[in-house]
Protein backbone atom coordinates (compact mmCIF):
# COMPACT_ATOMS: atom_id res chain seq x y z
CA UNK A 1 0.00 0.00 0.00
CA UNK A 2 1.16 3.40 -0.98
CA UNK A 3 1.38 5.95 1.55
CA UNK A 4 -0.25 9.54 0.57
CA UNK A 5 1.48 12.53 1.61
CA UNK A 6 -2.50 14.07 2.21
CA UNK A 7 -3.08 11.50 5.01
CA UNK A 8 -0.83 13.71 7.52
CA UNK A 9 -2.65 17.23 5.98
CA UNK A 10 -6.24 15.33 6.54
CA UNK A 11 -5.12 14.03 9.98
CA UNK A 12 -4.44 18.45 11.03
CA UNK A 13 -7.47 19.13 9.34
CA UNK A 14 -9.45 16.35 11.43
CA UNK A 15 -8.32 18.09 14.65
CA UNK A 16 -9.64 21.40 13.79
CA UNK A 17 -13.02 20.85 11.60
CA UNK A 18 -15.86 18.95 12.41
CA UNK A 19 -16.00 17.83 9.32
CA UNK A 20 -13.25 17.47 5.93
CA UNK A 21 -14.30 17.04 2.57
CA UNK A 22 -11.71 15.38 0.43
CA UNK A 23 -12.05 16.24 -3.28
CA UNK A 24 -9.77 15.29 -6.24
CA UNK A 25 -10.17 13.76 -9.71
CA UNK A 26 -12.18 10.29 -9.82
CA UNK A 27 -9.74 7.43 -9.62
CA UNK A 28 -7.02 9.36 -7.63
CA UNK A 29 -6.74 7.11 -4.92
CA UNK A 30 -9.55 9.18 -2.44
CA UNK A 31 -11.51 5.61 -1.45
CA UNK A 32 -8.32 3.51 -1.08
CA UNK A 33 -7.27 6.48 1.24
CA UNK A 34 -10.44 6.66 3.21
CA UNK A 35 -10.39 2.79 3.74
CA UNK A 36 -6.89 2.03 4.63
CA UNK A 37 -5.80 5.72 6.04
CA UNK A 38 -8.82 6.77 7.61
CA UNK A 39 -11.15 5.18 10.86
CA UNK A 40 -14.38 4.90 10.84
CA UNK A 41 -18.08 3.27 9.67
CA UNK A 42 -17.71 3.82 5.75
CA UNK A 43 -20.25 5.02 3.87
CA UNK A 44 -20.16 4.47 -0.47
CA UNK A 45 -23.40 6.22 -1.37
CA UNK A 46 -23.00 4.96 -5.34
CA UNK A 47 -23.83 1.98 -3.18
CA UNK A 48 -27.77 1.19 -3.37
CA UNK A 49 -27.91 -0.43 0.21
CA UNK A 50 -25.87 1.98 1.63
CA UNK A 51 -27.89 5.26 0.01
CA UNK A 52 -31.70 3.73 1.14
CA UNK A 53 -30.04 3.56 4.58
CA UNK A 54 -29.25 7.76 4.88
CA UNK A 55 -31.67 8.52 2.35
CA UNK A 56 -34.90 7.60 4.73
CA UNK A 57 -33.85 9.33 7.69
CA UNK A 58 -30.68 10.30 7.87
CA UNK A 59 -30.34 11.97 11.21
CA UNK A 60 -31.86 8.58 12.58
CA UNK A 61 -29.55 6.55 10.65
CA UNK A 62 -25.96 8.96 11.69
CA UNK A 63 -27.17 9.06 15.50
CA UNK A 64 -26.57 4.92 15.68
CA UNK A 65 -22.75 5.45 14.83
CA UNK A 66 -21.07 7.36 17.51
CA UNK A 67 -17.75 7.70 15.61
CA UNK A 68 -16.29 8.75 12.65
CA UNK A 69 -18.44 8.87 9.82
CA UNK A 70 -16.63 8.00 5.84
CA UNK A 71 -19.28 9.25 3.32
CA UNK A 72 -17.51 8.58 -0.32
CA UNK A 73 -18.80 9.79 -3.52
CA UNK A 74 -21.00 12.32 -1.34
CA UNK A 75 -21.99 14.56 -3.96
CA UNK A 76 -24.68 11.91 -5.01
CA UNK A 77 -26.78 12.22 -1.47
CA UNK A 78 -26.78 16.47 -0.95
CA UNK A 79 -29.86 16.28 1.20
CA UNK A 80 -26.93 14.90 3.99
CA UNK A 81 -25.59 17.73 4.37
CA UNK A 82 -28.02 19.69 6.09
CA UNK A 83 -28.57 16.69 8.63
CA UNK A 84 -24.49 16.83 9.32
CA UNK A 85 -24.63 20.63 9.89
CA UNK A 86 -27.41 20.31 12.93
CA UNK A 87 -25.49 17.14 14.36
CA UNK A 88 -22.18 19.44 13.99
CA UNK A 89 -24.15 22.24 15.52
CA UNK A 90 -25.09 19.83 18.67
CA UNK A 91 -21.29 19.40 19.33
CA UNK A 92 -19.41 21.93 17.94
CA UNK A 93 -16.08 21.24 19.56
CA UNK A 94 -16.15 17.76 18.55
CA UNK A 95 -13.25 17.80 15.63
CA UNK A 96 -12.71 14.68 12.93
CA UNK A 97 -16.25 13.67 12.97
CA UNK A 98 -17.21 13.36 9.79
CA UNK A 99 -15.36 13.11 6.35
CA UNK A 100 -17.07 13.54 2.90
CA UNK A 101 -15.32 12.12 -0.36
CA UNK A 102 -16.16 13.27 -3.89
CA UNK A 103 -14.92 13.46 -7.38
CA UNK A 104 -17.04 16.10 -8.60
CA UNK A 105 -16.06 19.64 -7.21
CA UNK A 106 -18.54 21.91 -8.80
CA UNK A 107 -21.05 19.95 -7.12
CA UNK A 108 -20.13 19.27 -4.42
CA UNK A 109 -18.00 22.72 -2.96
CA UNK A 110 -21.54 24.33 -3.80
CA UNK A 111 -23.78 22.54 -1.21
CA UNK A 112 -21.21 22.41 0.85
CA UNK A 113 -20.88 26.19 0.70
CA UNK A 114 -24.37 26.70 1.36
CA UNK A 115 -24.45 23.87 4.57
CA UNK A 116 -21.34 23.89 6.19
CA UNK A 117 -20.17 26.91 5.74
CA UNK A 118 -17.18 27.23 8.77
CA UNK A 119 -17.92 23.87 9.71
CA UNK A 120 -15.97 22.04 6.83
CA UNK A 121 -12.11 21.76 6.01
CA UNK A 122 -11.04 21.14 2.31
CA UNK A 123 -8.63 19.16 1.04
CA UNK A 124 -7.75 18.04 -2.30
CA UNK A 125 -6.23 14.73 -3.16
CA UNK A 126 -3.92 14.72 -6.35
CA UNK A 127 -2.78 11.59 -8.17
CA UNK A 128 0.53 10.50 -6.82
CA UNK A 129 2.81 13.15 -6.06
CA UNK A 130 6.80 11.61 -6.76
CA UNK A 131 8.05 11.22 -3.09
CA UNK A 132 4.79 8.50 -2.46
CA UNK A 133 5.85 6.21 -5.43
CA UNK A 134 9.86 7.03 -5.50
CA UNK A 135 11.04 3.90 -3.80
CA UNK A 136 9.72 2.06 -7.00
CA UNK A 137 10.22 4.27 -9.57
CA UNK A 138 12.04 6.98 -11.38
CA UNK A 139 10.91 10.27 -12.24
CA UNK A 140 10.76 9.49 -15.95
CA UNK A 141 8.24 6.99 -15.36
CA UNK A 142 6.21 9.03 -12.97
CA UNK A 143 5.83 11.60 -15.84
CA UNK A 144 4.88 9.35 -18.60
CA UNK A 145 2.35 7.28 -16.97
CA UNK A 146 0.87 9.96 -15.50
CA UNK A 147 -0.30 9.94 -11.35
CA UNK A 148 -3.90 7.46 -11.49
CA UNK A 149 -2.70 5.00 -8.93
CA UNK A 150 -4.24 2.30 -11.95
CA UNK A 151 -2.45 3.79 -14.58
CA UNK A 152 1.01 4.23 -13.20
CA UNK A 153 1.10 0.64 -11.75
CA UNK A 154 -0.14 -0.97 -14.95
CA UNK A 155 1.59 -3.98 -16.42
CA UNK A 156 3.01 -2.97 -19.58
CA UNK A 157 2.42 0.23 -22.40
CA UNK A 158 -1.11 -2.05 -23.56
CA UNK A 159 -2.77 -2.27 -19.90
CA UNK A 160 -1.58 1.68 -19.58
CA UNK A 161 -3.45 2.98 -22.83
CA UNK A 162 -6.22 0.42 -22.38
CA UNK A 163 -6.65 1.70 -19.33
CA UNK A 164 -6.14 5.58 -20.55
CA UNK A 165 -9.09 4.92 -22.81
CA UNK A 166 -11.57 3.86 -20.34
CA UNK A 167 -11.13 6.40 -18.22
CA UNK A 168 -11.65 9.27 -20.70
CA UNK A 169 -14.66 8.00 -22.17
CA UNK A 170 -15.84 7.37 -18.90
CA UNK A 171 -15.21 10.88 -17.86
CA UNK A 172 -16.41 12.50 -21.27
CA UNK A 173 -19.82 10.27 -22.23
CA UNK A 174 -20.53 9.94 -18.23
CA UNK A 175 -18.98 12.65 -15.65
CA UNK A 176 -18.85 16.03 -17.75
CA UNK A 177 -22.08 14.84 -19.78
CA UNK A 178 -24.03 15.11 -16.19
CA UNK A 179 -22.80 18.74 -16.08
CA UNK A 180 -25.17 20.36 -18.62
CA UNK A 181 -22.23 21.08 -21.06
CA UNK A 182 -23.87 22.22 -24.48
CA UNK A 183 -21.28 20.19 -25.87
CA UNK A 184 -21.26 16.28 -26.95
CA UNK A 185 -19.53 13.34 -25.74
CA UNK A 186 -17.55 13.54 -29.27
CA UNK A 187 -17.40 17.36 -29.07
CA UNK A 188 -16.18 17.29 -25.39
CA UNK A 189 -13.71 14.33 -26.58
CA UNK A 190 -12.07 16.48 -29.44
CA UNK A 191 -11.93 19.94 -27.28
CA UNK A 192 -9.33 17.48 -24.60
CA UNK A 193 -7.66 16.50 -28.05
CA UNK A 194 -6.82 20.28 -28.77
CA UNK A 195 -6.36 21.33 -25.01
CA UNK A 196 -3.29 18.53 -24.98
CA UNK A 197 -1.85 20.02 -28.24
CA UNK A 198 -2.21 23.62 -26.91
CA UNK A 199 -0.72 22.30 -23.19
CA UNK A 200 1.75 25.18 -21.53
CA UNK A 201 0.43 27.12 -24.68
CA UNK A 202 -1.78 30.91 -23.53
CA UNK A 203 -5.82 30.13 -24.00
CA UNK A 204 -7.72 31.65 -26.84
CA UNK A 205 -11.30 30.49 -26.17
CA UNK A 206 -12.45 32.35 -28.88
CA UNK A 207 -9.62 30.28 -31.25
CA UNK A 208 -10.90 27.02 -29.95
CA UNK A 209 -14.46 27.87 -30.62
CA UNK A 210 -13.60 28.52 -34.15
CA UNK A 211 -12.28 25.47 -34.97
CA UNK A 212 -14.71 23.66 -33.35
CA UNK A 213 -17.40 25.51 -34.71
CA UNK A 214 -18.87 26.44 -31.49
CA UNK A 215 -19.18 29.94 -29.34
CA UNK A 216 -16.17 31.46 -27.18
CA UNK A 217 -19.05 30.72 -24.27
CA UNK A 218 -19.85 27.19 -25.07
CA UNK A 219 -15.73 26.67 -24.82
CA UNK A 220 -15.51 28.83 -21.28
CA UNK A 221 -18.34 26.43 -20.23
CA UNK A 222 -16.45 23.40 -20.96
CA UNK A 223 -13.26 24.76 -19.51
CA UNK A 224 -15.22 25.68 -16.10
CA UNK A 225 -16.38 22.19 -15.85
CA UNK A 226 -13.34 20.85 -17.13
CA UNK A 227 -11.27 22.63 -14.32
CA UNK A 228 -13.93 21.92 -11.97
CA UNK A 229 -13.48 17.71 -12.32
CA UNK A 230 -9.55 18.30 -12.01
CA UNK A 231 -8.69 17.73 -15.67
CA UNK A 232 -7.43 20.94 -16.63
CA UNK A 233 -5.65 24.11 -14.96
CA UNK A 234 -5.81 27.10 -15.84
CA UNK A 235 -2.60 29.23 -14.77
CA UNK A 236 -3.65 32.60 -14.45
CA UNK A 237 -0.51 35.68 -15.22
CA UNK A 238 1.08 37.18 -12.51
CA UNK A 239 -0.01 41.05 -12.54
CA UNK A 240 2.74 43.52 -10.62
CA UNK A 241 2.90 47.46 -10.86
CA UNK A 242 5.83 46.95 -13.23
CA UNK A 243 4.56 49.65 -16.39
CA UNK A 244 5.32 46.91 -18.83
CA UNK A 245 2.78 45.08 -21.24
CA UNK A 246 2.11 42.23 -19.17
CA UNK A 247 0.36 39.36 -20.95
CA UNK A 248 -3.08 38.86 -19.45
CA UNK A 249 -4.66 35.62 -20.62
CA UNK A 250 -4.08 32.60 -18.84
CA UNK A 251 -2.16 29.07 -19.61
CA UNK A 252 -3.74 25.73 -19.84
CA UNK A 253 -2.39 22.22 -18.97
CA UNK A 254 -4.30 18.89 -18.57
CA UNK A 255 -3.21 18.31 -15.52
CA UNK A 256 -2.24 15.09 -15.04
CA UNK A 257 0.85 14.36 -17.64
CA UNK A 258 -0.83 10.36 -18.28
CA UNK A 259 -3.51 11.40 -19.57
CA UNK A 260 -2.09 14.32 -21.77
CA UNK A 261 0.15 11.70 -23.39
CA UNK A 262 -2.56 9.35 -23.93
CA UNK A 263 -4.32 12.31 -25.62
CA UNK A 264 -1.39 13.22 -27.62
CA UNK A 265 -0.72 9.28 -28.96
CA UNK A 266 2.51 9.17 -26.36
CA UNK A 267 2.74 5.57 -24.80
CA UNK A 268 6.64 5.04 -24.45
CA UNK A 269 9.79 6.42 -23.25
CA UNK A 270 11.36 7.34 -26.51
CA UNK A 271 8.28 8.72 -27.81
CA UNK A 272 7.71 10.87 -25.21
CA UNK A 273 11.67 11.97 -25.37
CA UNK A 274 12.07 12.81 -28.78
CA UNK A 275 8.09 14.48 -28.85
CA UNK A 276 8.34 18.46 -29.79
CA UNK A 277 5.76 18.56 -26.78
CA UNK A 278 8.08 17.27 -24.29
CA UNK A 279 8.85 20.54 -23.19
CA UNK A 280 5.79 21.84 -22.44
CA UNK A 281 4.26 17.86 -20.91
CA UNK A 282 7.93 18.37 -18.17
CA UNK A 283 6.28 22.33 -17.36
CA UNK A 284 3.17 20.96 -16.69
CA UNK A 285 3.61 17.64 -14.98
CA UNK A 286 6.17 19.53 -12.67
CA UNK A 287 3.62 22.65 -11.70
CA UNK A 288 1.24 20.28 -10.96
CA UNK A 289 3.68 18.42 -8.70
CA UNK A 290 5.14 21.53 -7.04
CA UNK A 291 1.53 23.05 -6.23
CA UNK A 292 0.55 19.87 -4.79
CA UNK A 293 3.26 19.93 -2.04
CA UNK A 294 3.36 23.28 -2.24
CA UNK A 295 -0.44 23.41 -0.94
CA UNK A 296 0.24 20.41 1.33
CA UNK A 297 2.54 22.49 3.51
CA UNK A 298 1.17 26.11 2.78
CA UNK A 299 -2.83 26.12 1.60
CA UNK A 300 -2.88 29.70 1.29
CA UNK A 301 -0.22 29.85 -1.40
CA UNK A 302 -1.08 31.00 -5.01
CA UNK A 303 -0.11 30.18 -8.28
CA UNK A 304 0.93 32.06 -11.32
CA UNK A 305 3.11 32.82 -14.50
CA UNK A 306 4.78 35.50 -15.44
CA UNK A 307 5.18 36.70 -19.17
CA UNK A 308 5.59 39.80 -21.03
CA UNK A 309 4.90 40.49 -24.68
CA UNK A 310 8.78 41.27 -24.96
CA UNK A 311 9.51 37.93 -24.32
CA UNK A 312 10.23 37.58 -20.50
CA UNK A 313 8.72 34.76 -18.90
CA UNK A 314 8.98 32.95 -15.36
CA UNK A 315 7.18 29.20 -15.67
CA UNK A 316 5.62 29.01 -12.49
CA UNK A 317 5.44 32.03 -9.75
CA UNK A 318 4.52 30.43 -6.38
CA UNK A 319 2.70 33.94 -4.41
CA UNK A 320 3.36 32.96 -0.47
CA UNK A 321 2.10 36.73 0.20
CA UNK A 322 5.62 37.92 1.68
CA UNK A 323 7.56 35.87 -0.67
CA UNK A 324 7.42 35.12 -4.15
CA UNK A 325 9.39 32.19 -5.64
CA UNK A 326 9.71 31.68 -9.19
CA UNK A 327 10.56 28.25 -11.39
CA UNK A 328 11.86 27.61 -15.30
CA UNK A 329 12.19 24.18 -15.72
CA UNK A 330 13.95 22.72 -18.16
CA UNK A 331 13.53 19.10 -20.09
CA UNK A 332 16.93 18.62 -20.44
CA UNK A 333 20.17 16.78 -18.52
CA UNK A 334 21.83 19.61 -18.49
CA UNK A 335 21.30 23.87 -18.29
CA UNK A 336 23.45 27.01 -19.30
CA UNK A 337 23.29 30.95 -18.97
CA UNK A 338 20.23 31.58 -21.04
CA UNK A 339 18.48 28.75 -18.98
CA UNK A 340 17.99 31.37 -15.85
CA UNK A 341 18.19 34.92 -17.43
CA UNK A 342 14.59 35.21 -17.03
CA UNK A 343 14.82 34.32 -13.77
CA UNK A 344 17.73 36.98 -12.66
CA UNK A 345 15.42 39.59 -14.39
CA UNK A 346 12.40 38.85 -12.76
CA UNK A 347 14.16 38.99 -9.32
CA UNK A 348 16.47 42.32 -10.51
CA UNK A 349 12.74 43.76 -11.19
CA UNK A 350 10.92 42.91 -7.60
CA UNK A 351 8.72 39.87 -9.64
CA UNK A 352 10.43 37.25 -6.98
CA UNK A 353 12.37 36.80 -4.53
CA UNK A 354 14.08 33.34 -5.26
CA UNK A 355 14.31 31.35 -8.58
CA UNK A 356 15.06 27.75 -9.23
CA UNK A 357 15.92 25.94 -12.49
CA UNK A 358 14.54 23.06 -12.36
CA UNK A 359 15.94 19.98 -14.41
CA UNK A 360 16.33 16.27 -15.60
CA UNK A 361 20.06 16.15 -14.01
CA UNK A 362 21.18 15.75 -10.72
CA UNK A 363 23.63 18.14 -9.63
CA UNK A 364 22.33 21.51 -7.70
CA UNK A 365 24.19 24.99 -7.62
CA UNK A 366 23.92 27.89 -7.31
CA UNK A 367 23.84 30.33 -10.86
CA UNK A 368 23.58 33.45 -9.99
CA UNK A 369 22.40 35.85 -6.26
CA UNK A 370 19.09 34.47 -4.89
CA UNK A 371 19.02 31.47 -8.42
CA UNK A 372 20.00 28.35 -8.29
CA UNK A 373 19.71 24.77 -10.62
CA UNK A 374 17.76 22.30 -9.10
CA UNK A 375 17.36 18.32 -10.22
CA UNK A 376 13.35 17.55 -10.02
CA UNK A 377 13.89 14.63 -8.45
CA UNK A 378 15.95 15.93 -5.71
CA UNK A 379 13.92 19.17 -5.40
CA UNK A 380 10.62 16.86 -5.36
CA UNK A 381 11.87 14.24 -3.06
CA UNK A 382 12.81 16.58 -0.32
CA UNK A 383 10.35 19.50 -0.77
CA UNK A 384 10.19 22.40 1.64
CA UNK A 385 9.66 25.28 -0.62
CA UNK A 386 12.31 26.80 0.83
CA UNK A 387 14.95 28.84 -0.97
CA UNK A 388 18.76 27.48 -1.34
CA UNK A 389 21.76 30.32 -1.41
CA UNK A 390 22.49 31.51 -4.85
């Protein structure tokens, strides 16, 4: 069994909050983690026997189980949630009661919003992160196979895609079709096909629309819901009081760097090496990686890049409030000069306060006052966030 680096951040959470909701993508690893991680009576409400029991009367039902309470996929039974917020109420102080699974975020943060408003702590479980799956793998691997504990552990290349394949349709034709979206299952299948190619790449809505024959509002739809099921960030620009022109429109990445392959016709190591996309599939698959530790040991952080129309541009700008730390990274065993000018600039012109190159290689040194080079796996393995002396 795989250890997840959220257990500890759920275990904090369960000693302040009454109550945690646990969100992530379907598939992540959020009911394996609630079973073998978590104590208490488990709940799967997709599960008939298990929904008839809290759908007649709920309160009557929850009052029979004195401890913890597991509800997983809990966006399927809202009319809880109102029950848990007057047996909350009745002990207020009591921390770690309850904890509410689900893959649908939209969904779910909105009734949760409206019934346990100050009552609930959220956390979001990612696909594996690199230090939970290191001791069996490299980082190369990691980034091919993407984070799905099903896909990265699968057999061979076959199992991977077969298992690639399922998932998106299951996603497209089932979760996002539930959403409303104005587009189809074929539609909403060829939209991931062009967000993949435009990965790391700034968003023109309006663009996609075009080619797909659709409105800029349809697309801004999909992308919502799309963002809201964990599928696809958006990386919005970093905006200082610098008086240059700043680029304004956000970047888009499918999150998790399996499925972009699969979506891009990736299934092996070479492939994925010698791919002109390879540069922007390392950006993404390492922002995703960074933010998720990042948020594991700071929630209130904020993430960003930081581009100008002259050509300037910092990867990833991690906003701590009093400290800004900014990241290139680089697909490559090796880095020179031009690797971390952007980086020296940015701090020379009050954008950060540290920069790190981040790399395939392993050695780490310093480049230049306040940047250094940093291996991925190194950085990832040991990550503090903290700035080393450049």
């Amino acid at each position: 069994m795989i250890a997840r680096k959220a257990a500890d951040f759920i275990a904090r959470f369960a000693e302040q909050f009454p109550a945690i909701l646990i969100v992530g993508p379907r598939q992540c690893g959020k009911t394996t983690l609630a079973r073998h991680f978590l104590s208490g009576e488990y709940f799967d409400l997709e599960k008939p026997s298990d929904r008839q029991l809290l759908a007649g009367d709920a309160e009557l039902a929850l009052r029979r189980f004195p401890g913890p309470c597991i509800f997983d996929e809990a966006q399927v039974l809202p009319e809880l949630f109102p029950v848990l917020r007057s047996l909350i109420d009745e002990q207020r102080d009591r921390a770690g009661r309850f904890y509410l699974l689900g893959s649908v975020n939209p969904a779910l943060v909105r009734a949760i919003s409206e019934s346990l408003a100050g009552r609930v702590g959220v956390a979001e479980l990612t696909p594996f992160l690199f230090p939970e799956v290191a001791a069996g793998a490299d980082i190369v691997r990691l980034w091919l196979r993407g984070g799905y504990p099903d896909a990265f552990q699968a057999t061979d290349g076959m199992a991977w895609q077969l298992w690639q394949e399922s998932y998106l349709r299951t996603v497209v034709e089932r979760d996002l079709a539930r959403q409303g979206v104005s587009l189809s299952p074929v539609e909403l299948r060829r939209l991931l096909g062009m967000l993949a190619h435009h990965h790391g790449g700034l968003l023109n809505a309006s663009e996609l629309g075009r080619a797909m024959g659709v409105s800029y509002h349809a697309v801004q739809r999909c992308l919502d819901v799309l963002e809201g099921h964990f599928l696809v960030r958006r990386l919005p620009p970093y905006h200082a009081n610098l008086g240059k022109r700043l680029i304004k429109s956000p970047k888009v990445y499918v999150r998790d760097s399996g499925l972009l392959h699969h979506l891009l016709g990736i299934s092996a190591e070479r492939g994925l090496l010698e791919s002109p996309q390879r540069g922007n599939s390392w950006e993404g698959f390492l922002i995703e990686q960074i933010a998720a530790l990042e948020r594991l040991l700071r929630p209130g952080s904020q993430f960003y890049f930081y581009g100008t129309h002259a050509g300037a541009e910092v990867d990833l700008v991690i906003d701590r409030g009093q400290e800004r730390i900014g990241y290139e990274f680089k697909c490559a065993a090796s880095v020179g000069t031009r690797d971390w000018a952007n980086l020296r600039r940015a701090r020379e012109e009050g954008v950060i306060h540290h920069g790190n190159v981040v790399y395939l290689g392993e050695r780490e040194f310093p480049v230049a006052d306040g940047v250094s080079v940093r291996s991925a796996a190194e950085l990832l393995l040991h990550y503090d966030g903290e700035a080393r002396d450049g």
